[in-house]
PDB file of N, CA and C in Angstrom:
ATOM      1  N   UNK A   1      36.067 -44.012-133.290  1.00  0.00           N
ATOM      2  CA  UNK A   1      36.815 -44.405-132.108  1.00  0.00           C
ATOM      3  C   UNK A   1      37.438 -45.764-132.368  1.00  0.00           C
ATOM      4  N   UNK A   2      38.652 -45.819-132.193  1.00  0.00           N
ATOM      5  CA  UNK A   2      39.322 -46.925-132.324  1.00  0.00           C
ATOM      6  C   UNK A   2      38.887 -48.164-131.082  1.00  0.00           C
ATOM      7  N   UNK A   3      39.409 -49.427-131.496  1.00  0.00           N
ATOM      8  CA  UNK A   3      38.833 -50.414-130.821  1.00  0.00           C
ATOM      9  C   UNK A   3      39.843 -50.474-129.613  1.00  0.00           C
ATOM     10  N   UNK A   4      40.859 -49.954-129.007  1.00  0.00           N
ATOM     11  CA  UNK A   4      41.373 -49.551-127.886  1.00  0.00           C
ATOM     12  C   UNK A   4      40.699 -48.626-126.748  1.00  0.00           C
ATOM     13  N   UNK A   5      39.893 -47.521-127.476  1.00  0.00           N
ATOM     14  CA  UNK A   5      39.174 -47.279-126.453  1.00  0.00           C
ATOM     15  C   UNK A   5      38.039 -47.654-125.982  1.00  0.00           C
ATOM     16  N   UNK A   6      37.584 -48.219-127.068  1.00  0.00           N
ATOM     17  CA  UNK A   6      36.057 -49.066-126.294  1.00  0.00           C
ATOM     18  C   UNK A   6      36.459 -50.157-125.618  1.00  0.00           C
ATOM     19  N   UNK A   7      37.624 -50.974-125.728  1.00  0.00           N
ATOM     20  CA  UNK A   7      38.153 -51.828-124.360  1.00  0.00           C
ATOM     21  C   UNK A   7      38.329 -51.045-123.058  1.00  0.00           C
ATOM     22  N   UNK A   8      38.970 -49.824-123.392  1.00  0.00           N
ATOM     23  CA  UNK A   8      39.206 -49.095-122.019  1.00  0.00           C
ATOM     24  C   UNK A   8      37.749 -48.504-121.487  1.00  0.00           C
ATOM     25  N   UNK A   9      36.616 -48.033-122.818  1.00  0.00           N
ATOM     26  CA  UNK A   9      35.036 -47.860-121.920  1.00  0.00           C
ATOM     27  C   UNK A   9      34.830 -48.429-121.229  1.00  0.00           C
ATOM     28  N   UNK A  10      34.574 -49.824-121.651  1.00  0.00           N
ATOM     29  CA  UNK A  10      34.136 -51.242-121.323  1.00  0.00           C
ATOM     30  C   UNK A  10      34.690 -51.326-119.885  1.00  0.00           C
ATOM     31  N   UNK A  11      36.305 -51.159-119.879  1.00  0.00           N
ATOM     32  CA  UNK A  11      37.054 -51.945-118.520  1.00  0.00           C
ATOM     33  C   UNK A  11      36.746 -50.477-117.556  1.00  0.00           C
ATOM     34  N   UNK A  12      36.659 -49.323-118.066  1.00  0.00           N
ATOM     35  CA  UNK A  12      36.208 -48.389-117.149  1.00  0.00           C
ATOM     36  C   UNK A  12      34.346 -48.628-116.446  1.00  0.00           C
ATOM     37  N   UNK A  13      33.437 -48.852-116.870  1.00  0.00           N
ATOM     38  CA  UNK A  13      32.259 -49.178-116.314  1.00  0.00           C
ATOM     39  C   UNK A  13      32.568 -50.325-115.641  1.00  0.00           C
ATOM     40  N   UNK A  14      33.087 -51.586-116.033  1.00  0.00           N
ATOM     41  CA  UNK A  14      33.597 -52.544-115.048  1.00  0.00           C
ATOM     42  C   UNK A  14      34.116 -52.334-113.799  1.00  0.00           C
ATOM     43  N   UNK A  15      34.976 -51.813-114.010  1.00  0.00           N
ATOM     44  CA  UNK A  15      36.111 -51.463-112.708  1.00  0.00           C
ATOM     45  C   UNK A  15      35.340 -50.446-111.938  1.00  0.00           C
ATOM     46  N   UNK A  16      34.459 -49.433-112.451  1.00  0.00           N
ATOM     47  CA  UNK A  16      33.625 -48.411-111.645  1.00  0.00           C
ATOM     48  C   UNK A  16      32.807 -49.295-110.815  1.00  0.00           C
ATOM     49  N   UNK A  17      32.074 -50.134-111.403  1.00  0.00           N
ATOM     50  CA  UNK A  17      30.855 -50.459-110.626  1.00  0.00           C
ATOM     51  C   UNK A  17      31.347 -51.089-109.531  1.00  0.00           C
ATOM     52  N   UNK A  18      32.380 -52.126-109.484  1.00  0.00           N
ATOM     53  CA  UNK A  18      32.607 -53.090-108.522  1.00  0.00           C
ATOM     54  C   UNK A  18      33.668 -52.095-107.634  1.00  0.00           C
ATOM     55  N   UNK A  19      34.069 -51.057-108.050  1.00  0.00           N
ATOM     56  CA  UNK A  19      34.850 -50.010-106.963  1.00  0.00           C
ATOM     57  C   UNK A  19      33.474 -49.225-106.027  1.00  0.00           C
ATOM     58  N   UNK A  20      32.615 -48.720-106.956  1.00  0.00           N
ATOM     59  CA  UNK A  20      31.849 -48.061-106.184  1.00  0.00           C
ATOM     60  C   UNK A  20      31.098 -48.847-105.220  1.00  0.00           C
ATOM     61  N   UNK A  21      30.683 -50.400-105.719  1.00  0.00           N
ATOM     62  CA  UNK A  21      30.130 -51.044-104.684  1.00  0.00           C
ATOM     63  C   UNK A  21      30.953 -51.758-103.536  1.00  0.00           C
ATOM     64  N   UNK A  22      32.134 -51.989-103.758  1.00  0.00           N
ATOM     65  CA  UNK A  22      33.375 -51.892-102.292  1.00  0.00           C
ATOM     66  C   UNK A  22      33.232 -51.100-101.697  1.00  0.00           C
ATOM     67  N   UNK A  23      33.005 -49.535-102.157  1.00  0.00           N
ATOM     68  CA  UNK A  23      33.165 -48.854-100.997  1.00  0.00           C
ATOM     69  C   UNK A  23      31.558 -47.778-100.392  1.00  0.00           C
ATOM     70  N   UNK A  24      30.548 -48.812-100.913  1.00  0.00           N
ATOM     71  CA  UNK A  24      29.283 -48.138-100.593  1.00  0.00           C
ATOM     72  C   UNK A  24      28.844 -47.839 -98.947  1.00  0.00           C
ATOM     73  N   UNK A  25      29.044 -49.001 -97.990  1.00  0.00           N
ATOM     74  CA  UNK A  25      28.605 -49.443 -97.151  1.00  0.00           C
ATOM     75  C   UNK A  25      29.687 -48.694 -96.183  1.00  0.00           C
ATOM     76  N   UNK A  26      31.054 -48.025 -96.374  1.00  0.00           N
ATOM     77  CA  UNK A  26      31.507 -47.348 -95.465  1.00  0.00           C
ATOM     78  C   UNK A  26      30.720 -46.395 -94.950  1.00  0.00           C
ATOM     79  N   UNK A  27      31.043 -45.792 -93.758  1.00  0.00           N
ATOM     80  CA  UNK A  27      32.184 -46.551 -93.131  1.00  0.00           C
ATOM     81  C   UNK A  27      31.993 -47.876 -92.311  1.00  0.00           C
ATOM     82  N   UNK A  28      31.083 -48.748 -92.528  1.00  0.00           N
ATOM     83  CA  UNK A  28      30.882 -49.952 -91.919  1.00  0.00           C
ATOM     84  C   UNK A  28      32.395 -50.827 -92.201  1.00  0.00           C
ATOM     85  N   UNK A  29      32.505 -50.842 -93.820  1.00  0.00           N
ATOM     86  CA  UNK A  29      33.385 -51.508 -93.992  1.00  0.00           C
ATOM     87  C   UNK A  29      33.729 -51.955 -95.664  1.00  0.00           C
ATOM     88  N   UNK A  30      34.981 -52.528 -95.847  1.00  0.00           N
ATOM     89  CA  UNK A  30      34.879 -52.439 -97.378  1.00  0.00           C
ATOM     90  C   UNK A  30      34.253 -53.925 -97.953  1.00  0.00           C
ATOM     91  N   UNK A  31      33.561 -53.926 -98.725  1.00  0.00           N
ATOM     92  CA  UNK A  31      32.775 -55.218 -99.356  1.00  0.00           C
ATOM     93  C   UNK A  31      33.552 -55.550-100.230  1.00  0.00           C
ATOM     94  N   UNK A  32      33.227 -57.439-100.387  1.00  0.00           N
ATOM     95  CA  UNK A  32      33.293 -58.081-101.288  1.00  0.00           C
ATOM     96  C   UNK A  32      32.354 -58.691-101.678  1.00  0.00           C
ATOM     97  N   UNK A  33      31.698 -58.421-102.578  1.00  0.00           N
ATOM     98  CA  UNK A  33      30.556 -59.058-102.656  1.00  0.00           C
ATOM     99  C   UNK A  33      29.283 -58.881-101.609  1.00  0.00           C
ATOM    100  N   UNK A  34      28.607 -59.782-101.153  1.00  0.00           N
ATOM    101  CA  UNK A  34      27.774 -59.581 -99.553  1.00  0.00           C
ATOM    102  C   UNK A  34      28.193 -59.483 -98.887  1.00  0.00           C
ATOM    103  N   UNK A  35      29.371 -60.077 -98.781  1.00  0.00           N
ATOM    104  CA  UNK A  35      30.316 -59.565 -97.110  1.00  0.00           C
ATOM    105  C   UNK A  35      31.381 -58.977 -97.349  1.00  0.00           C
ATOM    106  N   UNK A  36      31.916 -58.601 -95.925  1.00  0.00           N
ATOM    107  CA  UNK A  36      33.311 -58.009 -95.935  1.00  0.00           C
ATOM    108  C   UNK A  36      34.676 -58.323 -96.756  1.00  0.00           C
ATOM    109  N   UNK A  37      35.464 -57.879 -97.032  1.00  0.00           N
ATOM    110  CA  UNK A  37      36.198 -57.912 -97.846  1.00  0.00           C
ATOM    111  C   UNK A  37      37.607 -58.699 -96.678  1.00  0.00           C
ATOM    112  N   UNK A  38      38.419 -59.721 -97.223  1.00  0.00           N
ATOM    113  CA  UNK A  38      39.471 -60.095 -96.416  1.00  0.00           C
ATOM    114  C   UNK A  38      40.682 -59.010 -96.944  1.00  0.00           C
ATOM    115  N   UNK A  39      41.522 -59.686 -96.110  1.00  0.00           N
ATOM    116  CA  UNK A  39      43.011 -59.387 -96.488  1.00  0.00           C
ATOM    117  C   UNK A  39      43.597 -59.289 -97.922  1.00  0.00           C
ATOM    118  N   UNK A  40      43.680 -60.553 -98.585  1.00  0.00           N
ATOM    119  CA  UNK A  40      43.911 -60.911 -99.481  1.00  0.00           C
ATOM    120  C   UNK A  40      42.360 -60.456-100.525  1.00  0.00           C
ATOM    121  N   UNK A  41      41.257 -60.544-100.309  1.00  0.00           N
ATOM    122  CA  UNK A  41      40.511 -59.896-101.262  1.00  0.00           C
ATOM    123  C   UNK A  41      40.819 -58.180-101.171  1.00  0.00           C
ATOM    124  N   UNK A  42      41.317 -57.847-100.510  1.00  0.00           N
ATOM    125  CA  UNK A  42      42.066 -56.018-100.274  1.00  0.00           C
ATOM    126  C   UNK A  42      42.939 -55.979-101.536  1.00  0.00           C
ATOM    127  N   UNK A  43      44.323 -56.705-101.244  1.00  0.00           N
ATOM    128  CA  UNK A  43      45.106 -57.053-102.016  1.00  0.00           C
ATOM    129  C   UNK A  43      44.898 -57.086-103.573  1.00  0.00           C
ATOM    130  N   UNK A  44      43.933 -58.165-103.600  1.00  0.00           N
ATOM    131  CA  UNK A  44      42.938 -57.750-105.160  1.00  0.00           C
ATOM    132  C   UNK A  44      42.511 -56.540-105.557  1.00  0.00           C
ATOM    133  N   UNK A  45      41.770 -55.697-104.562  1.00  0.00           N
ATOM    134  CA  UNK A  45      41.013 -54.939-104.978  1.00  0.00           C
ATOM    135  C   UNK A  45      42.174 -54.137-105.462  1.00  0.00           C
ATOM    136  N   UNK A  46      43.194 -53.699-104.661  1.00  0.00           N
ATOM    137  CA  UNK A  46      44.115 -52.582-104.882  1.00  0.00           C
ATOM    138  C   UNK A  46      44.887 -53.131-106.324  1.00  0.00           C
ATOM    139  N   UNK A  47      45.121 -54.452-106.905  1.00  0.00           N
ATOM    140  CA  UNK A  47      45.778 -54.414-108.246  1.00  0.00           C
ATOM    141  C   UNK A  47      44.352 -54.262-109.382  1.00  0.00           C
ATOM    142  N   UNK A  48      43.324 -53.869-108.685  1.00  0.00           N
ATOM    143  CA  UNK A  48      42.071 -53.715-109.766  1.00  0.00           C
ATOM    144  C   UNK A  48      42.014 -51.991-109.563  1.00  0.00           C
ATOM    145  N   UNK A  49      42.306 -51.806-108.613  1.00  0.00           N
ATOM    146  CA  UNK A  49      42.473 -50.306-108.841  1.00  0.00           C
ATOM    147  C   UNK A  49      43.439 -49.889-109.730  1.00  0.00           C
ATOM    148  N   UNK A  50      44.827 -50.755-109.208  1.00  0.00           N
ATOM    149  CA  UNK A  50      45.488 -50.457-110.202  1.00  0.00           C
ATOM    150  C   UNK A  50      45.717 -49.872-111.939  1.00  0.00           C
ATOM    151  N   UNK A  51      44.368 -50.550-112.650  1.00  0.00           N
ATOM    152  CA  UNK A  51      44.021 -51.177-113.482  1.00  0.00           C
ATOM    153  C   UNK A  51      43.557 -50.025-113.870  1.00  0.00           C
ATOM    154  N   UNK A  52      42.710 -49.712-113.216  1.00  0.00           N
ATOM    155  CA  UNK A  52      41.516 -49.169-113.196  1.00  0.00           C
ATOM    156  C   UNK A  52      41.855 -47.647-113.044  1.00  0.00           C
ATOM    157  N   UNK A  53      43.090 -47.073-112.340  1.00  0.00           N
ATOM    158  CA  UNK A  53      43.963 -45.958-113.019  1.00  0.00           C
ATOM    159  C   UNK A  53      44.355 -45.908-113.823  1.00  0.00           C
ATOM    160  N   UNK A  54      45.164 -46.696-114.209  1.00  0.00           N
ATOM    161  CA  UNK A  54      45.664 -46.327-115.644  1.00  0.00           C
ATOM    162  C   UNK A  54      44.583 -46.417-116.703  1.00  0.00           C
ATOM    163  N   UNK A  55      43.748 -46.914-116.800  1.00  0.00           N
ATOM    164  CA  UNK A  55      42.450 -46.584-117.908  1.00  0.00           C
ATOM    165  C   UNK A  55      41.664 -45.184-117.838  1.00  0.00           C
ATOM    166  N   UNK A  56      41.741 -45.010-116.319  1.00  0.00           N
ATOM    167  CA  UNK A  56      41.316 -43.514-116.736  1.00  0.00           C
ATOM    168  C   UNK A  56      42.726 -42.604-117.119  1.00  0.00           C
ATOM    169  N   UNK A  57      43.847 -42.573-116.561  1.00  0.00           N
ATOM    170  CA  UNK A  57      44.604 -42.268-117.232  1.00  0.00           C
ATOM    171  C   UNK A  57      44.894 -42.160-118.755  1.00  0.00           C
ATOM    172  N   UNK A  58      44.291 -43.266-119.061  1.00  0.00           N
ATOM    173  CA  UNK A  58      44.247 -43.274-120.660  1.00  0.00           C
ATOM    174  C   UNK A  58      43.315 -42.798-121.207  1.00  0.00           C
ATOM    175  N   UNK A  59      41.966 -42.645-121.244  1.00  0.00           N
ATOM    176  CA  UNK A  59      40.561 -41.965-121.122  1.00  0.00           C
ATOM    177  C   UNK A  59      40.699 -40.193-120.086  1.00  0.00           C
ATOM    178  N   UNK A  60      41.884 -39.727-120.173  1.00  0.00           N
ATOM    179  CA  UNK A  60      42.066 -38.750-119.911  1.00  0.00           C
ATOM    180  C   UNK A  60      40.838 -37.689-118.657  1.00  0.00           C
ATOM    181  N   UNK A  61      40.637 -39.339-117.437  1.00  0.00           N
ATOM    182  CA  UNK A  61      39.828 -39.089-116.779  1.00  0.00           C
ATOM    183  C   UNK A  61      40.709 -38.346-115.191  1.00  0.00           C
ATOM    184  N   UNK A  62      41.734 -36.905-115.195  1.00  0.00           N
ATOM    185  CA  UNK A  62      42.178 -36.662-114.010  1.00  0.00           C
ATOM    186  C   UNK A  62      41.044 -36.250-113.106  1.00  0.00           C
ATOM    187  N   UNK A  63      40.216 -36.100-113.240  1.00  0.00           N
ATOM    188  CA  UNK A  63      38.843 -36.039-112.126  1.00  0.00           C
ATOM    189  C   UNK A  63      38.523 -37.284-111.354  1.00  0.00           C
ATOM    190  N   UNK A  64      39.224 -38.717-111.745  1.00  0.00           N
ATOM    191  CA  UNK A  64      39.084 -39.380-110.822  1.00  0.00           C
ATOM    192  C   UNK A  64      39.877 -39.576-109.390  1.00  0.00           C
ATOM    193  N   UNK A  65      41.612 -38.917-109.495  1.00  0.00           N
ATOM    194  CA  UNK A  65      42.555 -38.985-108.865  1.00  0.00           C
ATOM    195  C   UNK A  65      42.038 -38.905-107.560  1.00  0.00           C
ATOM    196  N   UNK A  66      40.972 -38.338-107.146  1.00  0.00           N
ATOM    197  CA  UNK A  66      40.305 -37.867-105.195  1.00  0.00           C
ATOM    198  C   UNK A  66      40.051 -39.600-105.175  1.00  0.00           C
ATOM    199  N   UNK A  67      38.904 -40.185-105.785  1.00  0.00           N
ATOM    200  CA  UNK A  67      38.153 -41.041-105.837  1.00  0.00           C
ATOM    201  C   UNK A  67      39.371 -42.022-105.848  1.00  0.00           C
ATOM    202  N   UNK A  68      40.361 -42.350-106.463  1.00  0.00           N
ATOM    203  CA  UNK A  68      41.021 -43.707-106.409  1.00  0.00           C
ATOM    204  C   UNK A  68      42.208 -43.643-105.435  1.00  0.00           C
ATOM    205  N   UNK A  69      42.431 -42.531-104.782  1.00  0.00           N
ATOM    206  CA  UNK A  69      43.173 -42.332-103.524  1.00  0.00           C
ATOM    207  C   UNK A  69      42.329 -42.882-102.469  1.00  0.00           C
ATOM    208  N   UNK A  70      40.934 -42.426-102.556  1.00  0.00           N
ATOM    209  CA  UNK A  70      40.313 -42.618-101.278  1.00  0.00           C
ATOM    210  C   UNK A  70      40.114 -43.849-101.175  1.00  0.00           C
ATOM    211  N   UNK A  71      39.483 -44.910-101.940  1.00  0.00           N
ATOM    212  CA  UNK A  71      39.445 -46.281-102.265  1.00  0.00           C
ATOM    213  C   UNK A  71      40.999 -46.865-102.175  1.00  0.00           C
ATOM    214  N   UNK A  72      42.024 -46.221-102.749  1.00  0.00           N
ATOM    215  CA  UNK A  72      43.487 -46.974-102.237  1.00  0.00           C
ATOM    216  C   UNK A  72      43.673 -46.940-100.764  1.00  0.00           C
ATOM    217  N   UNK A  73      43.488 -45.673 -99.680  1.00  0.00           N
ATOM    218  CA  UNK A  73      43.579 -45.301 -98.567  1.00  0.00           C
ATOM    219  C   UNK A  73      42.417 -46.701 -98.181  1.00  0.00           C
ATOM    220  N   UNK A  74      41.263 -47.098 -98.312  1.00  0.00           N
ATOM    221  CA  UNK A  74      40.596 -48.412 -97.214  1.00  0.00           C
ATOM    222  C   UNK A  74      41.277 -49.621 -97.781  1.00  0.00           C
ATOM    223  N   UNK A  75      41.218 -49.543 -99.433  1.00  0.00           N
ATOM    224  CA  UNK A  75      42.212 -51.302 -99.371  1.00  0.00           C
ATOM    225  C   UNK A  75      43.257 -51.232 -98.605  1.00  0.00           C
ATOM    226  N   UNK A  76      43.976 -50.315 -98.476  1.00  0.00           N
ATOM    227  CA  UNK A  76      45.373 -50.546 -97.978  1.00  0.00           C
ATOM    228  C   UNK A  76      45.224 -50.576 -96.296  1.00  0.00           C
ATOM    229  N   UNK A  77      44.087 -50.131 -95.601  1.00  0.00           N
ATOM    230  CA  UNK A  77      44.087 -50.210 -94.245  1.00  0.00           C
ATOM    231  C   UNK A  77      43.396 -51.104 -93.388  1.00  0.00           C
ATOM    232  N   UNK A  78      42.166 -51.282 -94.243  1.00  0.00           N
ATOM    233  CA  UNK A  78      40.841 -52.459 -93.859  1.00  0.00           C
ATOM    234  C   UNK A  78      41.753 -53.233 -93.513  1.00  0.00           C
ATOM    235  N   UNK A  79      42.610 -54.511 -94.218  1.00  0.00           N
ATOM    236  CA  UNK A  79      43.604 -55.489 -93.162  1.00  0.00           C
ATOM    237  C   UNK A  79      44.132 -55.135 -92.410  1.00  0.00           C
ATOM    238  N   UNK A  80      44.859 -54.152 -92.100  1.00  0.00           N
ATOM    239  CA  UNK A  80      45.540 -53.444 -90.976  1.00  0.00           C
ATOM    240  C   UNK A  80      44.545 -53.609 -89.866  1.00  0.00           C
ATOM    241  N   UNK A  81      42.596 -52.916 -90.125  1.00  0.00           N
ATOM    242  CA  UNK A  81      41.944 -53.426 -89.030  1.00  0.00           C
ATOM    243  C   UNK A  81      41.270 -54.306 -88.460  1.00  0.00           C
ATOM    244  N   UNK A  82      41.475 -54.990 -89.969  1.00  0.00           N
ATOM    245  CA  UNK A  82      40.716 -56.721 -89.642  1.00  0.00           C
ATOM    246  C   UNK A  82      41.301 -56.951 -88.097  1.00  0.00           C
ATOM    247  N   UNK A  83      42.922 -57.272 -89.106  1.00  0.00           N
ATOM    248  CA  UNK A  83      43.938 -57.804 -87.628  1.00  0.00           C
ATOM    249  C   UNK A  83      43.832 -56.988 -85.989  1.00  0.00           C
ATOM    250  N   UNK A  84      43.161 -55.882 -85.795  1.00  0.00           N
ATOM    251  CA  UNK A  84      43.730 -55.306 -84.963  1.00  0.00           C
ATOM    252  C   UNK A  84      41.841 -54.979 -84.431  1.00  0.00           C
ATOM    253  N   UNK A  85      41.175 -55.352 -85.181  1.00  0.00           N
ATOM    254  CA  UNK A  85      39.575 -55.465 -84.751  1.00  0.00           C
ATOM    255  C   UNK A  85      39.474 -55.280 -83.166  1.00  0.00           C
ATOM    256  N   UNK A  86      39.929 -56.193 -82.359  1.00  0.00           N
ATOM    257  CA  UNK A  86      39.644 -56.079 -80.766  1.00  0.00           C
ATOM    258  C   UNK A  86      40.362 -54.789 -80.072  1.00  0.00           C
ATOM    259  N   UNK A  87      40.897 -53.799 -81.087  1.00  0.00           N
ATOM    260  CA  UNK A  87      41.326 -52.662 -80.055  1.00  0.00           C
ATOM    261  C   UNK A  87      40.068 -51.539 -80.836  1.00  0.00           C
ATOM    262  N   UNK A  88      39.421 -52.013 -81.558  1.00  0.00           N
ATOM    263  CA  UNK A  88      38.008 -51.032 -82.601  1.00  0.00           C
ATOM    264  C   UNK A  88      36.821 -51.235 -82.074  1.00  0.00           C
ATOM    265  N   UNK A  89      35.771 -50.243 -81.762  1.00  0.00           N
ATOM    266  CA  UNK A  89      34.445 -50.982 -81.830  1.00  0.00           C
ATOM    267  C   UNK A  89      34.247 -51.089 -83.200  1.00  0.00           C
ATOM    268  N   UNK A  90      34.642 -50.229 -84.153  1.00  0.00           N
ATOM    269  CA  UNK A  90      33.487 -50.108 -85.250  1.00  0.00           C
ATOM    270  C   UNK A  90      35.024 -49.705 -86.329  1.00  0.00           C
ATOM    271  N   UNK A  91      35.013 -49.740 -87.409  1.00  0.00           N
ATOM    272  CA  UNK A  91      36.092 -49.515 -88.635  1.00  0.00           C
ATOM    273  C   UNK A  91      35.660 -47.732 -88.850  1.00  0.00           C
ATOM    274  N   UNK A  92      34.533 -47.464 -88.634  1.00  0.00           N
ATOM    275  CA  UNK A  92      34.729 -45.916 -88.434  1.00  0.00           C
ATOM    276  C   UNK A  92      35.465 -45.117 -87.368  1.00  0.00           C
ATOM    277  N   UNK A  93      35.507 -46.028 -86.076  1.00  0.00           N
ATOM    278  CA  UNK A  93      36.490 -45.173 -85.092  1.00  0.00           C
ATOM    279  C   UNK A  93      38.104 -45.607 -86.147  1.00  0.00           C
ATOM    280  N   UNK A  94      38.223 -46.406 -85.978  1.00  0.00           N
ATOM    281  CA  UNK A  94      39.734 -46.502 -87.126  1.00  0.00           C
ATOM    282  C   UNK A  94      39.870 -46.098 -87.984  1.00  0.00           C
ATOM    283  N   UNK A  95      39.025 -45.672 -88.812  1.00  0.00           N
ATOM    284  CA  UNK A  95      39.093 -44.498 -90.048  1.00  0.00           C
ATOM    285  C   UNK A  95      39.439 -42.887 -89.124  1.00  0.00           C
ATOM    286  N   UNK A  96      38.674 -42.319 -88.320  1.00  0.00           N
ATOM    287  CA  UNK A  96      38.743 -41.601 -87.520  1.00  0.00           C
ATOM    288  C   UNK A  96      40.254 -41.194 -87.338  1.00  0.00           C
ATOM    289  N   UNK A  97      40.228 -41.997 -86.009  1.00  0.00           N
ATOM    290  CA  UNK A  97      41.924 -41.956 -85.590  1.00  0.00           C
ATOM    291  C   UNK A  97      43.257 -41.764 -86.733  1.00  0.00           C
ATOM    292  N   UNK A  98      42.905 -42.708 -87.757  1.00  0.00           N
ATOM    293  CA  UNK A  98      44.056 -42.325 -88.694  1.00  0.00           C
ATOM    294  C   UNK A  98      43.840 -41.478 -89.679  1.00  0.00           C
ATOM    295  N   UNK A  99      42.443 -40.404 -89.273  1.00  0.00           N
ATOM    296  CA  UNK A  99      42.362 -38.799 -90.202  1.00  0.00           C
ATOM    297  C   UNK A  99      42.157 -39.678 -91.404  1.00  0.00           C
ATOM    298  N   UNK A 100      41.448 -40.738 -92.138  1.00  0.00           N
ATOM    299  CA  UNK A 100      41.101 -41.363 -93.384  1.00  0.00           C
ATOM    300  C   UNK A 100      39.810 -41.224 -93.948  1.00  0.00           C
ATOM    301  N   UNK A 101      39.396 -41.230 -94.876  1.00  0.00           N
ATOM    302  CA  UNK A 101      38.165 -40.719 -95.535  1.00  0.00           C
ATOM    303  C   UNK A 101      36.843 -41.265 -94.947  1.00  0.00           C
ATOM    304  N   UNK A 102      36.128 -41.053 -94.255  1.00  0.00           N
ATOM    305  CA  UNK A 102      35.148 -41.709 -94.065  1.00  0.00           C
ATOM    306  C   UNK A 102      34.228 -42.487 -94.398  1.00  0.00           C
ATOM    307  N   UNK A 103      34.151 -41.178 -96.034  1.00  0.00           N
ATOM    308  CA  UNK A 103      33.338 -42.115 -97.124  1.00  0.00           C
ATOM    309  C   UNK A 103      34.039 -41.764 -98.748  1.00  0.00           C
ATOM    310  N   UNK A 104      34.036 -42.168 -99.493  1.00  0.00           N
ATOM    311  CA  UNK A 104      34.104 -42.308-100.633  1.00  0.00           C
ATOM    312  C   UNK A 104      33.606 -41.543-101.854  1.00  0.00           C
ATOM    313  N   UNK A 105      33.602 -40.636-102.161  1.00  0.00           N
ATOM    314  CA  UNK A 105      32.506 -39.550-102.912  1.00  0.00           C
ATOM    315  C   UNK A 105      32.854 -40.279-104.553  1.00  0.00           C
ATOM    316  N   UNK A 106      31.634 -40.825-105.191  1.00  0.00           N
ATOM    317  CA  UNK A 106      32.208 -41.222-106.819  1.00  0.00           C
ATOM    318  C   UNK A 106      32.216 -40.317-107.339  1.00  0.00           C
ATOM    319  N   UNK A 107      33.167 -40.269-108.412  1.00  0.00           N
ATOM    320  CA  UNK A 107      33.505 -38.527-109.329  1.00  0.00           C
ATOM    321  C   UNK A 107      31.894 -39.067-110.310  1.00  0.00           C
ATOM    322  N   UNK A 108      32.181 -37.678-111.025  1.00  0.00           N
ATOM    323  CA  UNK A 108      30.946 -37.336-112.008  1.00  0.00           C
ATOM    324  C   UNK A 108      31.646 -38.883-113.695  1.00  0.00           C
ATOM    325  N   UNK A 109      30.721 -39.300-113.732  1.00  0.00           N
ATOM    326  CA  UNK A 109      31.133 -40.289-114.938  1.00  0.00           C
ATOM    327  C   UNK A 109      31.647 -39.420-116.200  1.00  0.00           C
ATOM    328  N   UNK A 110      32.400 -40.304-116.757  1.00  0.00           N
ATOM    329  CA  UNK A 110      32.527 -38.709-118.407  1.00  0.00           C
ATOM    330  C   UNK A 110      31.265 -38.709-118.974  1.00  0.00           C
ATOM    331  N   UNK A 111      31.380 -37.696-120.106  1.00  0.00           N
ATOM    332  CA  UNK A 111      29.912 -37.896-120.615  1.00  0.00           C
ATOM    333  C   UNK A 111      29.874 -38.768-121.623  1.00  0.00           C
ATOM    334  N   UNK A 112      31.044 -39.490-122.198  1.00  0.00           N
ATOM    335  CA  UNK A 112      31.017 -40.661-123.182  1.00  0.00           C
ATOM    336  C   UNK A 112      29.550 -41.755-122.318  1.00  0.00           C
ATOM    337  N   UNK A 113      29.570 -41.842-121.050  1.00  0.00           N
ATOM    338  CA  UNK A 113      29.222 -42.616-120.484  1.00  0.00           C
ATOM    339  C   UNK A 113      27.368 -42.501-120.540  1.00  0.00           C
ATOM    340  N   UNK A 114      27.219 -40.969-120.503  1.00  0.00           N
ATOM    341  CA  UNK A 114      25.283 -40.891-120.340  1.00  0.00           C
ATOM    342  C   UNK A 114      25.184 -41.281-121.940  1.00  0.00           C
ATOM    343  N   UNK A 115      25.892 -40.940-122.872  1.00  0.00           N
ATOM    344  CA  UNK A 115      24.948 -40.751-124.419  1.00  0.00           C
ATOM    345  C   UNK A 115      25.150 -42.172-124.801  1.00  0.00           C
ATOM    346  N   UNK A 116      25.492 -43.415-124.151  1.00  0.00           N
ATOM    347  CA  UNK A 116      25.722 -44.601-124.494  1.00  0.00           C
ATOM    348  C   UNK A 116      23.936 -45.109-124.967  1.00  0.00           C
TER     349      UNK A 116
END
């Protein structure tokens, strides 16, 4: 294996873990770290998704495409309900209303990933 794809292993377990743990705690809400995620940490997350497609793209991972829609669908809306919080009790009625994923299902890892 050339040394291009073990950068893209590498940046794929990276980018997994800190995606899957953003979106563990839905539908409460999307994390950064211990707390909630802002506006501008959204913003981040979505050019780390970014990222983080095209490596599976390159690692010929199309089994992730459900999984990085659904994670694009809360970065892109969580600010939408930060701002708009006092018409929400809860970020699950606002997931609700706009028919959005509730929760997040992580795809199956490749198997490059168990025989490590």
């Amino acid at each position: 294996m050339n040394a291009s794809a073990d950068d893209d292993r590498a940046r794929y377990v990276r980018h997994r873990q800190w995606l899957d743990y953003a979106v563990h705690e839905l539908p409460a809400g999307v994390l950064w770290g211990a707390d909630g995620a802002t506006p501008d940490q959204c913003a981040e997350m979505l050019d780390g998704l970014d990222e983080f497609a095209r490596v599976c793209a390159r690692l010929g991972l199309d089994d992730h495409t459900e999984f990085v829609e659904a994670c694009r669908w809360h970065f892109d809306h969580y600010p939408h309900f930060l701002g708009r919080r006092r018409h929400f009790a809860v970020y699950a009625t606002y997931i609700r209303d706009r028919h959005g994923p509730i929760r997040v299902s992580s795809p199956t890892g490749p198997d490059w990933l168990w025989r490590q």
